[in-house]
C-alpha atoms as a PDB file:
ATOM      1  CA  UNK A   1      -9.106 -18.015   7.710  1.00  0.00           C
ATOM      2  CA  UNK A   2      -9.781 -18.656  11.450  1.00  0.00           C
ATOM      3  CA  UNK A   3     -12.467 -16.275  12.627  1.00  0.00           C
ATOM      4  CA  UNK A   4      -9.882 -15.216  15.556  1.00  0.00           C
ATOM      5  CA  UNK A   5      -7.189 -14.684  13.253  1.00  0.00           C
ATOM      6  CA  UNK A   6      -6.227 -10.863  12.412  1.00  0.00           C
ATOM      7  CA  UNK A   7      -6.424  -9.987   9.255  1.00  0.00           C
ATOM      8  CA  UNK A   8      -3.788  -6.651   8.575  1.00  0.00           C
ATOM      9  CA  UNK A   9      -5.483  -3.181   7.494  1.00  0.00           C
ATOM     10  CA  UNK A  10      -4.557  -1.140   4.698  1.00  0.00           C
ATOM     11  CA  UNK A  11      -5.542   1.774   3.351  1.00  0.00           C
ATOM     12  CA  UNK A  12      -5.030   4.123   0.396  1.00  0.00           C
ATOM     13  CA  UNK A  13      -5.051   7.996   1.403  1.00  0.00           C
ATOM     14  CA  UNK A  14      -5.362  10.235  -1.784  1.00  0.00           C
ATOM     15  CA  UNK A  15      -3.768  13.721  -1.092  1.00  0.00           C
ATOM     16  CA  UNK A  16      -4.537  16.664  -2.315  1.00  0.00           C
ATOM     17  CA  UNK A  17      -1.630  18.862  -0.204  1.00  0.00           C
ATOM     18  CA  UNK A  18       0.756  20.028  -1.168  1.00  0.00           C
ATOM     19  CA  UNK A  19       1.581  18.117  -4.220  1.00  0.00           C
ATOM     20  CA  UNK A  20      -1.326  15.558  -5.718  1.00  0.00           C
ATOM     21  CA  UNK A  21      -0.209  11.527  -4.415  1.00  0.00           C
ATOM     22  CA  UNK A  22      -1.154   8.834  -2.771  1.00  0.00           C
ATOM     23  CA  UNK A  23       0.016   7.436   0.370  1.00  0.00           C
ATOM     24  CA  UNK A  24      -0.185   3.667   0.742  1.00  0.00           C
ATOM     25  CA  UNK A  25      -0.409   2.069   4.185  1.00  0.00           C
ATOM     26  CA  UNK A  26      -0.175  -1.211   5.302  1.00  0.00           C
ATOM     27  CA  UNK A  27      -0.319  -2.452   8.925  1.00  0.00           C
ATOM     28  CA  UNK A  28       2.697  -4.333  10.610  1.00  0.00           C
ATOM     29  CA  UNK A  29       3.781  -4.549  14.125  1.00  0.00           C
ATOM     30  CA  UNK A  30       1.798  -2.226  15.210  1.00  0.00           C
ATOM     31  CA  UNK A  31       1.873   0.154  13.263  1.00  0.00           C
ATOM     32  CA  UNK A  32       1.423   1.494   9.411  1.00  0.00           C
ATOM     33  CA  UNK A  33       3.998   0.932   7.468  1.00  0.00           C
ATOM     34  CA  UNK A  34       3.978   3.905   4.699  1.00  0.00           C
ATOM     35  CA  UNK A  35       4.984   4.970   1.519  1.00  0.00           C
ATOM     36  CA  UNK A  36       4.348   7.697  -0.466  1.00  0.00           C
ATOM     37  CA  UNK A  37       3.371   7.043  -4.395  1.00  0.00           C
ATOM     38  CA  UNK A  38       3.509  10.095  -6.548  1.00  0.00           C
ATOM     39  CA  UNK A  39       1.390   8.726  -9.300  1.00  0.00           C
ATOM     40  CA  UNK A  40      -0.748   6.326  -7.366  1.00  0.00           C
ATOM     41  CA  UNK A  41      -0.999   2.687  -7.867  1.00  0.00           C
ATOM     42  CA  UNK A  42       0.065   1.059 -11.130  1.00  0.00           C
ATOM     43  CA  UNK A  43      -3.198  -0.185 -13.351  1.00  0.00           C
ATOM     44  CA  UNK A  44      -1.358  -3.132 -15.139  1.00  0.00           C
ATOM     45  CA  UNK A  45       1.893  -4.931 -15.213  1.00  0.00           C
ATOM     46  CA  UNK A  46       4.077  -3.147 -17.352  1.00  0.00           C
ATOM     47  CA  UNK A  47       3.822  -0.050 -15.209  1.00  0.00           C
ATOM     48  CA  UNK A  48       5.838   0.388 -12.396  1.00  0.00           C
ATOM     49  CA  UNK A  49       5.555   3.604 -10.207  1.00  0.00           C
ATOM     50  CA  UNK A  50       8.017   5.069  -7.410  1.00  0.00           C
ATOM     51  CA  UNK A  51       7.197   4.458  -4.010  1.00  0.00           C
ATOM     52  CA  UNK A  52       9.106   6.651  -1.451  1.00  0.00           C
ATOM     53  CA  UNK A  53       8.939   5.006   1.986  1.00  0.00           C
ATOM     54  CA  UNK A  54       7.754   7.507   4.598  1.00  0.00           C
ATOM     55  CA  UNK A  55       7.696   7.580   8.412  1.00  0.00           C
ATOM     56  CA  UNK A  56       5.315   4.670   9.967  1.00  0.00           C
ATOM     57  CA  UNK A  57       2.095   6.162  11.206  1.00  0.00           C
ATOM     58  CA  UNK A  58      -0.173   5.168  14.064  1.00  0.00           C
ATOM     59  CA  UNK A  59      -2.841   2.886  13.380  1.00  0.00           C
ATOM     60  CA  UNK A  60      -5.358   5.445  14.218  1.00  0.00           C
ATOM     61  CA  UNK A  61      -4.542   7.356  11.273  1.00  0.00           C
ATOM     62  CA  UNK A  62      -6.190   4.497   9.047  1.00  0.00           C
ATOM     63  CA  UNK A  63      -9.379   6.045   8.465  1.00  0.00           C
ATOM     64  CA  UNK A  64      -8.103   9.621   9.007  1.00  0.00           C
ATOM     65  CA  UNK A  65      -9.385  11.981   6.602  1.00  0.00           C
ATOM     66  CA  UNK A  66      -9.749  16.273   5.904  1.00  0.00           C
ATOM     67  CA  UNK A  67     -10.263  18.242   3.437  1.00  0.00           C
ATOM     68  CA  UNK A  68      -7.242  17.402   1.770  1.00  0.00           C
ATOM     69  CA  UNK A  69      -7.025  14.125   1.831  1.00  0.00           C
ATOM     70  CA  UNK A  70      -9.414  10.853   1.225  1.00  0.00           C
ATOM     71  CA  UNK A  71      -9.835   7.250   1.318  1.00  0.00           C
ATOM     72  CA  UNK A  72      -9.094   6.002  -1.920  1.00  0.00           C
ATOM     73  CA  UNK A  73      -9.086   2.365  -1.172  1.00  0.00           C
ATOM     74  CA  UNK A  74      -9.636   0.521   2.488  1.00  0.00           C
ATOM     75  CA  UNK A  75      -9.458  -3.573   3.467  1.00  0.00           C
ATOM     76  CA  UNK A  76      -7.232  -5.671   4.183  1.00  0.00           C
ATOM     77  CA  UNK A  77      -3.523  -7.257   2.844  1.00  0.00           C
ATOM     78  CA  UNK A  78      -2.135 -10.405   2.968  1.00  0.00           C
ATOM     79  CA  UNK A  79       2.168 -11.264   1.744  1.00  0.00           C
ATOM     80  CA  UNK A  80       2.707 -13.821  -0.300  1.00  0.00           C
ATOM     81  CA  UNK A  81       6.432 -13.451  -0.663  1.00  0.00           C
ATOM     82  CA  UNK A  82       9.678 -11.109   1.259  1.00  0.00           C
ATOM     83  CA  UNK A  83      12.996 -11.066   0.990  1.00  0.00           C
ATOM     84  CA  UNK A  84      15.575  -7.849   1.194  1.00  0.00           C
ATOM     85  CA  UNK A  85      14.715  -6.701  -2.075  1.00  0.00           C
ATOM     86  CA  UNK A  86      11.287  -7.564  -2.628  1.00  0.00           C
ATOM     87  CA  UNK A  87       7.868  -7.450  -0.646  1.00  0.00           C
ATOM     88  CA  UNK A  88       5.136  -9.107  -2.383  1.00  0.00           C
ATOM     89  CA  UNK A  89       1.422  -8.854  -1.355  1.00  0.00           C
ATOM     90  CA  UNK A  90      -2.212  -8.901  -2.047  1.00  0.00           C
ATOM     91  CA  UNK A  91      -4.556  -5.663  -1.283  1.00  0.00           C
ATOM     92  CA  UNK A  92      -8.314  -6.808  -0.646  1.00  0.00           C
ATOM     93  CA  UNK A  93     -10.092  -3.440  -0.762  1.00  0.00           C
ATOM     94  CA  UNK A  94     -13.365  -2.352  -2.380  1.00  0.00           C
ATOM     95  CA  UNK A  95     -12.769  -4.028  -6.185  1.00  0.00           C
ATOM     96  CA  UNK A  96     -11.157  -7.194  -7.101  1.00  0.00           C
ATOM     97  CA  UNK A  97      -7.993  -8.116  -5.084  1.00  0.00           C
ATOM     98  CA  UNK A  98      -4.943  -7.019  -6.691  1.00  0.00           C
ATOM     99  CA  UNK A  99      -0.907  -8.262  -5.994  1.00  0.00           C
ATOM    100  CA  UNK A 100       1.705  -6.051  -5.690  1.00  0.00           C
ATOM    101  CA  UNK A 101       5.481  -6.404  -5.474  1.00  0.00           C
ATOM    102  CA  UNK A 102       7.512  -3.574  -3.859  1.00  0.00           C
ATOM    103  CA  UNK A 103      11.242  -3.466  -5.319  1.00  0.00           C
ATOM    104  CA  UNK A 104      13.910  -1.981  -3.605  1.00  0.00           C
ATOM    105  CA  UNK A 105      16.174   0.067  -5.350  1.00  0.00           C
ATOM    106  CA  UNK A 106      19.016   1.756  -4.320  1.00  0.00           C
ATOM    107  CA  UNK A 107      17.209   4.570  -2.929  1.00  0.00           C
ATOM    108  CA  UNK A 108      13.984   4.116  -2.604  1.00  0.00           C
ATOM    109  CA  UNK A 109      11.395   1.426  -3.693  1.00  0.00           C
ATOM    110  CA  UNK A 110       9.175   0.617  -6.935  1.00  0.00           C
ATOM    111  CA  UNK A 111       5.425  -0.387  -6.673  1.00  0.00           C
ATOM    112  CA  UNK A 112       4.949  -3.120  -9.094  1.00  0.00           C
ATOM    113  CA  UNK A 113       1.821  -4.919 -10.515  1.00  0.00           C
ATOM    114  CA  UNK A 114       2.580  -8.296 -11.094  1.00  0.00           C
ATOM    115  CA  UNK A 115       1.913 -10.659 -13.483  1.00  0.00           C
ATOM    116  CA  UNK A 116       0.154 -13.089 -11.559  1.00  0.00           C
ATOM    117  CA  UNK A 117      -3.483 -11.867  -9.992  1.00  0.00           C
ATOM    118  CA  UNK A 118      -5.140 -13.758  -6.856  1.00  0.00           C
END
């Protein structure tokens, strides 16, 4: 990667207020693109956990903490694959990087591990 070249921010907020979740953030045109994951991100493949897309947030509000909520995970994201149904993408945070699918359902989305790791 070009030394110039942007690299998009994510970051994981873990809430504590009013209900226990996590909110998942990834930057795009300017902004962060957000969804809201009740049971946080899925630990292996055969898990897939709902993801309720929320209102985009300003970018400022990546490292925005309180006392109710906290950086879970921070870095950067890369896609590796979109169409209308189906946003697939690599998280490079603090551990190992880890690819994601987000599946769009008929009302909301599913977070997805997949198969294949970076």
């Amino acid at each position: 990667m070009d030394a110039e070249e942007h690299r998009p921010a994510f970051v994981l907020h873990d809430h504590r207020v009013p209900r226990p979740h996590f909110d998942l953030r990834l930057e795009q045109d300017g902004v962060l693109k957000s969804w809201a994951v009740p049971r946080g991100l899925p630990d292996s493949p055969g898990r897939n956990r709902l993801a309720v897309q929320v209102p985009d947030h300003a970018l400022d509000h990546l490292t925005y903490t309180d006392e109710n909520k906290f950086i879970a995970d921070i870095g950067w994201w890369e896609e590796q694959d979109r169409n209308a149904k189906r946003f697939v993408f690599t998280l490079h945070g603090r551990g190992a990087p880890v690819r994601y699918a987000l599946i769009r359902t008929d009302s909301d989305w599913l977070l997805h591990r997949t198969k294949e790791q970076p």
